[in-house]
PDB file of N, CA and C in Angstrom:
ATOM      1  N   UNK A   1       0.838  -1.176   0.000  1.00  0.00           N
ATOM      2  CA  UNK A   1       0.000   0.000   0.000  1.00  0.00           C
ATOM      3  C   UNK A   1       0.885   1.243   0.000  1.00  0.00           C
ATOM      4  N   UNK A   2       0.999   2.342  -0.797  1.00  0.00           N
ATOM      5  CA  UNK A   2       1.100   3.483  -0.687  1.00  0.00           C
ATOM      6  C   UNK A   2       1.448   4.480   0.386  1.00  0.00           C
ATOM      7  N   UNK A   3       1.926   4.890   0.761  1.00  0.00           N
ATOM      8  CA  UNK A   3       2.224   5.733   1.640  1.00  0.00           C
ATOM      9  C   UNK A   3       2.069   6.971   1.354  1.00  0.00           C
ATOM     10  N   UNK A   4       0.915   7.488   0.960  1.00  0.00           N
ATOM     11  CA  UNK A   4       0.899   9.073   0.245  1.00  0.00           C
ATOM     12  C   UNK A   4      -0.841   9.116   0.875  1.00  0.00           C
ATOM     13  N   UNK A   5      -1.134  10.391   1.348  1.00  0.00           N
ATOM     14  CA  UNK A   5      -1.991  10.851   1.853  1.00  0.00           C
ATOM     15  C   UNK A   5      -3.400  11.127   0.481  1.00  0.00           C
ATOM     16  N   UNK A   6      -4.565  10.626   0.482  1.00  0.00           N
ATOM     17  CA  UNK A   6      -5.083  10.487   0.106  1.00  0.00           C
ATOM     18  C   UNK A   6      -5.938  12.626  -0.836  1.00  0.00           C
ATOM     19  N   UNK A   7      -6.245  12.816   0.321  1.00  0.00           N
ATOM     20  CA  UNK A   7      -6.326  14.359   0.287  1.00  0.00           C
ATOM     21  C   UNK A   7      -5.335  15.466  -0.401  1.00  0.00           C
ATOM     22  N   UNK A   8      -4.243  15.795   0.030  1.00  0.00           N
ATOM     23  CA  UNK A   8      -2.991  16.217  -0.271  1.00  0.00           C
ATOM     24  C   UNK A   8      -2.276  15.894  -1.117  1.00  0.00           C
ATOM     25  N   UNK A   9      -2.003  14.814  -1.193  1.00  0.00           N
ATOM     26  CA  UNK A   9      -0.541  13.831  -2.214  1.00  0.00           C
ATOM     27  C   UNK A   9       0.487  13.822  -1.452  1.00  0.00           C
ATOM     28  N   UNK A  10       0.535  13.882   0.060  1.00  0.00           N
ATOM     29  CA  UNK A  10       1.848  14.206   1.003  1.00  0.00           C
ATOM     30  C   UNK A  10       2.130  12.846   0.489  1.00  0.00           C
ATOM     31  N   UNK A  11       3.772  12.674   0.568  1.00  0.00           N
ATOM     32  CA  UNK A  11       4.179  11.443   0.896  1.00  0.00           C
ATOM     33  C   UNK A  11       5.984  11.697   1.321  1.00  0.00           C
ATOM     34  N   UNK A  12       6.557  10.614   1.735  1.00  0.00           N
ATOM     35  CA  UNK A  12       7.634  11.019   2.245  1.00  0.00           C
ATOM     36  C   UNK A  12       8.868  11.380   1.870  1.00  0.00           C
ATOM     37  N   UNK A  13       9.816  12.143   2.361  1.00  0.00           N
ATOM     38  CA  UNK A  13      11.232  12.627   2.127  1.00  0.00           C
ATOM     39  C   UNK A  13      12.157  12.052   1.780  1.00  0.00           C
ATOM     40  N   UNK A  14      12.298  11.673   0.536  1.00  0.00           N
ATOM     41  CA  UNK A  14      13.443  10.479  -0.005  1.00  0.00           C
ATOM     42  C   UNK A  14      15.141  11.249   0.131  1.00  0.00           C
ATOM     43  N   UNK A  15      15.405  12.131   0.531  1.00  0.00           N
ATOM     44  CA  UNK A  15      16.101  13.334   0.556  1.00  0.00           C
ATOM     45  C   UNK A  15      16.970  13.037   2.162  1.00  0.00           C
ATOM     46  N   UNK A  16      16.738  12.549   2.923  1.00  0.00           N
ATOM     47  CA  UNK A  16      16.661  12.412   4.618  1.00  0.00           C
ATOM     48  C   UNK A  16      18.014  11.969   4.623  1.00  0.00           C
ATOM     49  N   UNK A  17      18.546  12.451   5.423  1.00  0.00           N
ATOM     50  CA  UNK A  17      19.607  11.364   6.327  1.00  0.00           C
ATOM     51  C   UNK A  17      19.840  11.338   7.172  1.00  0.00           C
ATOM     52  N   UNK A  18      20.322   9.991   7.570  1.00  0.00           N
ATOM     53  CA  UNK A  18      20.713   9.878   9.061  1.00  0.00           C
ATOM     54  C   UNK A  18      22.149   9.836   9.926  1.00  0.00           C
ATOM     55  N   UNK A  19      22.451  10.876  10.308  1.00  0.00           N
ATOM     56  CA  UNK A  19      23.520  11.264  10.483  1.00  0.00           C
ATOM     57  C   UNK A  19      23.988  10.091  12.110  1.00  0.00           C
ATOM     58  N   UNK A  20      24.910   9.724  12.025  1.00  0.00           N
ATOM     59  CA  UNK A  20      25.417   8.993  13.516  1.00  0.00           C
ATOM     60  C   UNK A  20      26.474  10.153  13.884  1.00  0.00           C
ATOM     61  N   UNK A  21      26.079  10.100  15.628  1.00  0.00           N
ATOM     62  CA  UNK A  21      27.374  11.403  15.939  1.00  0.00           C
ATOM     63  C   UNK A  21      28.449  10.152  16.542  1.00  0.00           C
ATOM     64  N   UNK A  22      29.873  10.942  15.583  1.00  0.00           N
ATOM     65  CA  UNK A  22      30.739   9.904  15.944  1.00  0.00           C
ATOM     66  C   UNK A  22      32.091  11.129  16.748  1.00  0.00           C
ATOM     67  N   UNK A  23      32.473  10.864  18.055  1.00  0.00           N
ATOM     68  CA  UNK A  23      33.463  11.593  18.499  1.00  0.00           C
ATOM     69  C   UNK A  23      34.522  11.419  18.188  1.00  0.00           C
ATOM     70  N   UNK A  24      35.323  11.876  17.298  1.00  0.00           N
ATOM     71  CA  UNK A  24      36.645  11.362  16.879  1.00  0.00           C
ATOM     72  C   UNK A  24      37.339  12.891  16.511  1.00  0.00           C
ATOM     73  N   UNK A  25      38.240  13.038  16.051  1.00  0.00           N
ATOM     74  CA  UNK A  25      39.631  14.027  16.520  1.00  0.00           C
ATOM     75  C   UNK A  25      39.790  14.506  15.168  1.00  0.00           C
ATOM     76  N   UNK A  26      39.079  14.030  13.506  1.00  0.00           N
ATOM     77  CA  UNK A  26      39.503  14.884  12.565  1.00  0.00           C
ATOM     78  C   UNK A  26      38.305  14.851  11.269  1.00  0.00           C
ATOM     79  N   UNK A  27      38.416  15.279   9.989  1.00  0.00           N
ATOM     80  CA  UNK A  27      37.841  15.260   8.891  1.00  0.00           C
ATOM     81  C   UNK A  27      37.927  13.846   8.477  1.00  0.00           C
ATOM     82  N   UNK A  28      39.050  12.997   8.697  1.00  0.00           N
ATOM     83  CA  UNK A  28      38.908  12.128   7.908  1.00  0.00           C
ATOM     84  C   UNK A  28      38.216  11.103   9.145  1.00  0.00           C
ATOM     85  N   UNK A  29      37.628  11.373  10.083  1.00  0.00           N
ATOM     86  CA  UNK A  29      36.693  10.295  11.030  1.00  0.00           C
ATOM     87  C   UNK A  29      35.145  10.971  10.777  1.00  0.00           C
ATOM     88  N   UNK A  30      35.078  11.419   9.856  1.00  0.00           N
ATOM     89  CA  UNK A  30      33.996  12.382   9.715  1.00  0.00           C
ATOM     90  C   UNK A  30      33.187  11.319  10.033  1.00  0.00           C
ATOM     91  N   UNK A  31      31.306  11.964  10.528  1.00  0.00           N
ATOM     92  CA  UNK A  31      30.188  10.959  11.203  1.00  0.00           C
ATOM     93  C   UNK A  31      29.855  10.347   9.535  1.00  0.00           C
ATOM     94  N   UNK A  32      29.340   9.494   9.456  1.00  0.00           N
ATOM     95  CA  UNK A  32      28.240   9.026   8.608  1.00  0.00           C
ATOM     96  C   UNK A  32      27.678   9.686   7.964  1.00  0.00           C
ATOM     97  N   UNK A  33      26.847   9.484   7.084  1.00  0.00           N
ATOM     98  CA  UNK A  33      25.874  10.235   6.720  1.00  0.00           C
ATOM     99  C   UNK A  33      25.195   9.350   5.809  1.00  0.00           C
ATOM    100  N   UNK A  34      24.312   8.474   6.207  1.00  0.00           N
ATOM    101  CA  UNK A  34      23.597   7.610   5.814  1.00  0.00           C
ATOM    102  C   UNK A  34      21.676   8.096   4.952  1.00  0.00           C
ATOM    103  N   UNK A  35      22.048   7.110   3.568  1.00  0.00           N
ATOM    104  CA  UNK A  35      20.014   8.117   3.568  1.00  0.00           C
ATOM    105  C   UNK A  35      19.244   6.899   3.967  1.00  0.00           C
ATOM    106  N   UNK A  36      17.976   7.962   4.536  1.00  0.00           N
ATOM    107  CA  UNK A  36      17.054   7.316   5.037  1.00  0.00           C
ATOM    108  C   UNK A  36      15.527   7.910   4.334  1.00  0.00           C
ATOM    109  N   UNK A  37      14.181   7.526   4.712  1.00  0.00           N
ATOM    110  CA  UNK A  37      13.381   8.494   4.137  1.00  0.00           C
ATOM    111  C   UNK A  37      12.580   8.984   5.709  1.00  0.00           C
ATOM    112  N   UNK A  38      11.535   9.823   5.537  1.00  0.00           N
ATOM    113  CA  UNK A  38      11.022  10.372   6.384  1.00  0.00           C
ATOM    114  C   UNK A  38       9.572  10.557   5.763  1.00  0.00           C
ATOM    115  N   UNK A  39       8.558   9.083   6.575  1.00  0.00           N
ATOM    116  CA  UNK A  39       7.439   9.134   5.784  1.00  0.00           C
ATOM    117  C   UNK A  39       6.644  10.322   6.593  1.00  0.00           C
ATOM    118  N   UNK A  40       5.578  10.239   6.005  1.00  0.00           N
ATOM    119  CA  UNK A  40       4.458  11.154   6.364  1.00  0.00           C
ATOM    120  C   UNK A  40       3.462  10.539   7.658  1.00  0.00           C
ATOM    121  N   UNK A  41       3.170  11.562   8.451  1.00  0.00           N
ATOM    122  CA  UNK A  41       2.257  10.625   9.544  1.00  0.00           C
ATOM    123  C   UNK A  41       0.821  10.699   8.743  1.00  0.00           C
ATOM    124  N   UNK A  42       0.749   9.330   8.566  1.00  0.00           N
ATOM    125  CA  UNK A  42      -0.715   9.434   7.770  1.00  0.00           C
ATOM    126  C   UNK A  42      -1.787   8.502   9.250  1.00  0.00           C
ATOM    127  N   UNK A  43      -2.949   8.889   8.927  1.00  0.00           N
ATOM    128  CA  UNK A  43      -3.455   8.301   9.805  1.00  0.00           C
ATOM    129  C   UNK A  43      -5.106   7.855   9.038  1.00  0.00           C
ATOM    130  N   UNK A  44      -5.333   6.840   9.284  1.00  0.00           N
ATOM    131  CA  UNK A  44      -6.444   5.873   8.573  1.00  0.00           C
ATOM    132  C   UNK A  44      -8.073   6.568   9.389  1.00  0.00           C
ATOM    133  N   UNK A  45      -8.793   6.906   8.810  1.00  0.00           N
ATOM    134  CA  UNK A  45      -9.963   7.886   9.070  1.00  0.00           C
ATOM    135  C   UNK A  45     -11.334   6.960   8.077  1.00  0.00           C
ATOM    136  N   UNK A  46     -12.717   6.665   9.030  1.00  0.00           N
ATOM    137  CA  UNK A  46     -13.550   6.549   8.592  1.00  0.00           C
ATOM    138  C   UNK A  46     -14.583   8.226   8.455  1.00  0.00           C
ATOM    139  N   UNK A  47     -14.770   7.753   7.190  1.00  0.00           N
ATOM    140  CA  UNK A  47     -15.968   9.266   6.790  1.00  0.00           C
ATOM    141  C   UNK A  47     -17.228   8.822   6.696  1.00  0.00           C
ATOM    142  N   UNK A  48     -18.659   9.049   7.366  1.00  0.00           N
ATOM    143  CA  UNK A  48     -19.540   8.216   7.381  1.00  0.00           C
ATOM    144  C   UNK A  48     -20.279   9.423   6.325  1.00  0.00           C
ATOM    145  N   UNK A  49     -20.923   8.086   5.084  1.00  0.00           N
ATOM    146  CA  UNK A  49     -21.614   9.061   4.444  1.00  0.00           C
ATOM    147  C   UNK A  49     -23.159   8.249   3.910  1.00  0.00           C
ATOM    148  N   UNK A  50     -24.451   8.785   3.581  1.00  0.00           N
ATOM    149  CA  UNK A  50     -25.408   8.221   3.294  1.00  0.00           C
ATOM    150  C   UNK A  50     -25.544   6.717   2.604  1.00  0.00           C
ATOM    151  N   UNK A  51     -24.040   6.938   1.730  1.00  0.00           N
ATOM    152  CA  UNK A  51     -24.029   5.797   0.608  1.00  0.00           C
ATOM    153  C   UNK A  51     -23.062   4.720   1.036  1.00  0.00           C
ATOM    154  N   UNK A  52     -22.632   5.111   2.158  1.00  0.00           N
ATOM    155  CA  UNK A  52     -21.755   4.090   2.770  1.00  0.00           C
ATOM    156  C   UNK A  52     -20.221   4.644   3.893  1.00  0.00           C
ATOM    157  N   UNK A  53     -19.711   4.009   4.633  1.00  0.00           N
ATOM    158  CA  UNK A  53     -18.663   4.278   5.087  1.00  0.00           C
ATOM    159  C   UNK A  53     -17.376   3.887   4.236  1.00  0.00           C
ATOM    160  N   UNK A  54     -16.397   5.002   4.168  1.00  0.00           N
ATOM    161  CA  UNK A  54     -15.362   5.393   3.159  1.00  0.00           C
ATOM    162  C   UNK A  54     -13.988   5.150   4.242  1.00  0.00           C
ATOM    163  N   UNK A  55     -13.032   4.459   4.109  1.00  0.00           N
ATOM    164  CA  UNK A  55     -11.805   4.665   5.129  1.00  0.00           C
ATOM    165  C   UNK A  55     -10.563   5.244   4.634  1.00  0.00           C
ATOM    166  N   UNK A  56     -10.541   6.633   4.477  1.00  0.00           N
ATOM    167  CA  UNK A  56      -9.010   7.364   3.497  1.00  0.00           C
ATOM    168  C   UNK A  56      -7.700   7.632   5.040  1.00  0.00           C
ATOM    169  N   UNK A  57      -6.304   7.291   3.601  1.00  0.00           N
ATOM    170  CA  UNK A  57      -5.400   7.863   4.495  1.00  0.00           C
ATOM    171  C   UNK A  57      -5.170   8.676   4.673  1.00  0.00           C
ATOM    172  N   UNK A  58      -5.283   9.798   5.305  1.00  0.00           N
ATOM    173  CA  UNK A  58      -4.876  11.312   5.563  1.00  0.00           C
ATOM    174  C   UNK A  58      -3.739  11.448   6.165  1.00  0.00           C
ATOM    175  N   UNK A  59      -2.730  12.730   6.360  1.00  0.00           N
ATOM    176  CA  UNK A  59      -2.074  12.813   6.756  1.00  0.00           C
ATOM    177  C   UNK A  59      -2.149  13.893   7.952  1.00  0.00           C
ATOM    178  N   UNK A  60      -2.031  14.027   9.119  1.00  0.00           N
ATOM    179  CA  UNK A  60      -2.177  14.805  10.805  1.00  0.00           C
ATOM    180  C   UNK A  60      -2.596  15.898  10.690  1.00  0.00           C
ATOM    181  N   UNK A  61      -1.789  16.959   9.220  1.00  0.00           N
ATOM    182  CA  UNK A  61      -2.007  17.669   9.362  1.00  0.00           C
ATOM    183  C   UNK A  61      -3.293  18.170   8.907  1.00  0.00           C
ATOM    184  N   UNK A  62      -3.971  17.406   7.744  1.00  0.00           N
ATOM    185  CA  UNK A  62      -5.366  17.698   6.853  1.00  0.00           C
ATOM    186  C   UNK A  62      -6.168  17.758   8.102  1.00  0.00           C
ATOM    187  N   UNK A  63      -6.124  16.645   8.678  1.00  0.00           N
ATOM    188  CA  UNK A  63      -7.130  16.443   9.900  1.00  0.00           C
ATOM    189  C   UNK A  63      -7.386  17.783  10.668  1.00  0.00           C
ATOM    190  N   UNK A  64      -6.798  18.736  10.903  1.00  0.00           N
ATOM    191  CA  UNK A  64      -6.915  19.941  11.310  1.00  0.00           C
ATOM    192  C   UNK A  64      -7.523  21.031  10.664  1.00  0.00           C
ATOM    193  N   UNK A  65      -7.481  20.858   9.165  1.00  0.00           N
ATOM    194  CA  UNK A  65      -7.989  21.813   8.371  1.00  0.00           C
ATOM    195  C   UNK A  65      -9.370  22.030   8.800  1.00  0.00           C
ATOM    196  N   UNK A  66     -10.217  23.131   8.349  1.00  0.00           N
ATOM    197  CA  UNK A  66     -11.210  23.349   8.586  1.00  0.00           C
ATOM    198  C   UNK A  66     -11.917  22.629   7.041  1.00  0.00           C
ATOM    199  N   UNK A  67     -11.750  22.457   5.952  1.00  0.00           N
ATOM    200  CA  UNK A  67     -12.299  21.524   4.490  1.00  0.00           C
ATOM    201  C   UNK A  67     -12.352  20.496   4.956  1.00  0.00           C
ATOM    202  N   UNK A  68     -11.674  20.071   5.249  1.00  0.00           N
ATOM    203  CA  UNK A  68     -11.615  18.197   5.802  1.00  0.00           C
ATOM    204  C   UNK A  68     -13.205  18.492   6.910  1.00  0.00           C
ATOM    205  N   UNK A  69     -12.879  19.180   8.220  1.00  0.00           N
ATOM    206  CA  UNK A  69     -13.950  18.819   9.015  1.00  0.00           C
ATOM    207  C   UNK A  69     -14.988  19.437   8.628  1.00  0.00           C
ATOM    208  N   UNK A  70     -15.504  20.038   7.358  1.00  0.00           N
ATOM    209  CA  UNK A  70     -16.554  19.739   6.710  1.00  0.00           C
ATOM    210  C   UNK A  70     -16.774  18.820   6.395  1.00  0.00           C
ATOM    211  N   UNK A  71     -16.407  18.492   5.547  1.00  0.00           N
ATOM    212  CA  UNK A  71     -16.876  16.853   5.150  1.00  0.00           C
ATOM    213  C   UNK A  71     -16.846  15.707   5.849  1.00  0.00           C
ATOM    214  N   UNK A  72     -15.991  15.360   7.463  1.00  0.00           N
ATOM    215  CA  UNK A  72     -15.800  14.933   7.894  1.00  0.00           C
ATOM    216  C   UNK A  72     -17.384  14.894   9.148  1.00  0.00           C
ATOM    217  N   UNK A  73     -17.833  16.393   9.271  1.00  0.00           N
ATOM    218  CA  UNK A  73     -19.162  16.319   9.877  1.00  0.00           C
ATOM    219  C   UNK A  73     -20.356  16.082   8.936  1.00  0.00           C
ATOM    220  N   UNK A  74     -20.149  15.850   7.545  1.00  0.00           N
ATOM    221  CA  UNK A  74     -21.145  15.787   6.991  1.00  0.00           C
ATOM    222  C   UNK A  74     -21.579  16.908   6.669  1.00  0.00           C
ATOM    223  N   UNK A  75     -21.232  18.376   6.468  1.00  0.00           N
ATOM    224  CA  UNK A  75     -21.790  19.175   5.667  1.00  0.00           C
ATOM    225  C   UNK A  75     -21.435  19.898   4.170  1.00  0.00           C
ATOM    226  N   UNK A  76     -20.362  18.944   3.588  1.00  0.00           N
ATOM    227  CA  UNK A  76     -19.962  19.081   2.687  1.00  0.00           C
ATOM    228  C   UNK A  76     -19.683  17.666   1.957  1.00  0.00           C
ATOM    229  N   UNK A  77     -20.360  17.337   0.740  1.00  0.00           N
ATOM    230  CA  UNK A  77     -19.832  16.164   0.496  1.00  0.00           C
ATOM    231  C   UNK A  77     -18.522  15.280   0.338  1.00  0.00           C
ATOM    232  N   UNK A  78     -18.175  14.005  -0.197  1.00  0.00           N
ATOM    233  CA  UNK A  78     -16.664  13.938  -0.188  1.00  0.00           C
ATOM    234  C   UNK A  78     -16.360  14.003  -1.549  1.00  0.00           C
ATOM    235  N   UNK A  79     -15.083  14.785  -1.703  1.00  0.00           N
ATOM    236  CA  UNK A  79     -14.812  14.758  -3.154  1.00  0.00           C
ATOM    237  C   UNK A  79     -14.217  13.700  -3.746  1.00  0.00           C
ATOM    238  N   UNK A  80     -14.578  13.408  -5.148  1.00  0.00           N
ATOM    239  CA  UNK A  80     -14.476  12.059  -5.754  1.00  0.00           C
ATOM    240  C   UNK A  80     -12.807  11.407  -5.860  1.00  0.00           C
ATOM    241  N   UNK A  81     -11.906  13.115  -5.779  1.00  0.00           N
ATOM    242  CA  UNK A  81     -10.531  12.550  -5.685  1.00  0.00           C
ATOM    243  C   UNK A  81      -9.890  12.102  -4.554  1.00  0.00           C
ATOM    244  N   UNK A  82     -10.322  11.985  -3.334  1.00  0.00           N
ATOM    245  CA  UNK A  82      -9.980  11.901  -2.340  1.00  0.00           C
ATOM    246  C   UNK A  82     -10.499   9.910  -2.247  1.00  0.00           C
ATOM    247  N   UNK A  83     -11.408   9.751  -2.622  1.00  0.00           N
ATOM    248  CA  UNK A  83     -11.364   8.272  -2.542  1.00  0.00           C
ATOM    249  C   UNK A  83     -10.857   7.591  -3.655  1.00  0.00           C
ATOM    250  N   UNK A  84      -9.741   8.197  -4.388  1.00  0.00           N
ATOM    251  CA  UNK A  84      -8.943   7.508  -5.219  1.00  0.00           C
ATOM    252  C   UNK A  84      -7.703   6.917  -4.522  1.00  0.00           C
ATOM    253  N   UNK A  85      -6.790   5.803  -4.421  1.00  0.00           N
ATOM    254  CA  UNK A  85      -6.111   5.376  -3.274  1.00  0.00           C
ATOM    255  C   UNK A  85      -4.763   5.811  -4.304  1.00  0.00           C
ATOM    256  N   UNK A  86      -3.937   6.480  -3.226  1.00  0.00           N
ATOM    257  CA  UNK A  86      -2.327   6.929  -3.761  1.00  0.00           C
ATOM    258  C   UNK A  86      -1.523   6.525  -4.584  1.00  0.00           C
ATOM    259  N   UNK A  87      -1.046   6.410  -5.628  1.00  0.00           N
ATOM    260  CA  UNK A  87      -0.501   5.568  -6.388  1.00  0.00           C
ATOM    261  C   UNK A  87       1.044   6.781  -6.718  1.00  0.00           C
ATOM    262  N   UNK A  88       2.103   6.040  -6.700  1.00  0.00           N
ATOM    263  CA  UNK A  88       3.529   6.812  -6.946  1.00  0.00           C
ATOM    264  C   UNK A  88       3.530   7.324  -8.514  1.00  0.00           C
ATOM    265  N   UNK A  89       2.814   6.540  -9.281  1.00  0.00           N
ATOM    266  CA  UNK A  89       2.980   7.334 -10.795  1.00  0.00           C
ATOM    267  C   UNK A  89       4.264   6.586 -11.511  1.00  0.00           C
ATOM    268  N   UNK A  90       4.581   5.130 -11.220  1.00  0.00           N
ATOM    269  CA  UNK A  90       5.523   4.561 -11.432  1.00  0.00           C
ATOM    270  C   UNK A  90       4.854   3.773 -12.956  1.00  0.00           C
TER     271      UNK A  90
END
């Protein structure tokens, strides 16, 4: 499954690294610098709607928006792109 936020298109930081701190005495003991990624906090959300219950991944921060908790209370419907499931475009 995808790791990209359903709402948004967030997905994570392929860019990241992970640095180890290493104590040593010159340039050539330099630390690491390893890549890593840095996914997105997505979090799995039911939307209850007339025609059925919908379960999208969102990511922490949508959840805060004030658009989302429209639709999320039911006074705005859900939009049709949002229950499309994430795909990388590979």
């Amino acid at each position: 499954m995808a790791k990209i936020c359903q709402v948004t298109g967030k997905k994570g930081n392929t860019k990241a690294k992970y640095i180890r701190n290493q104590h040593s005495q010159g340039w050539k003991y330099k630390a690491p610098h390893k890549p890593r990624t840095q996914e997105a906090n997505l979090q799995s959300v039911r939307l209850k709607t007339p025609s059925g219950t919908y379960r999208i991944l969102v990511a922490a921060s949508v959840i805060k928006s004030p658009e989302f908790n429209a639709v999320a209370c039911g006074l705005k419907p859900i939009p049709a792109a949002w229950l499309k499931k994430g795909t990388y475009g590979i």
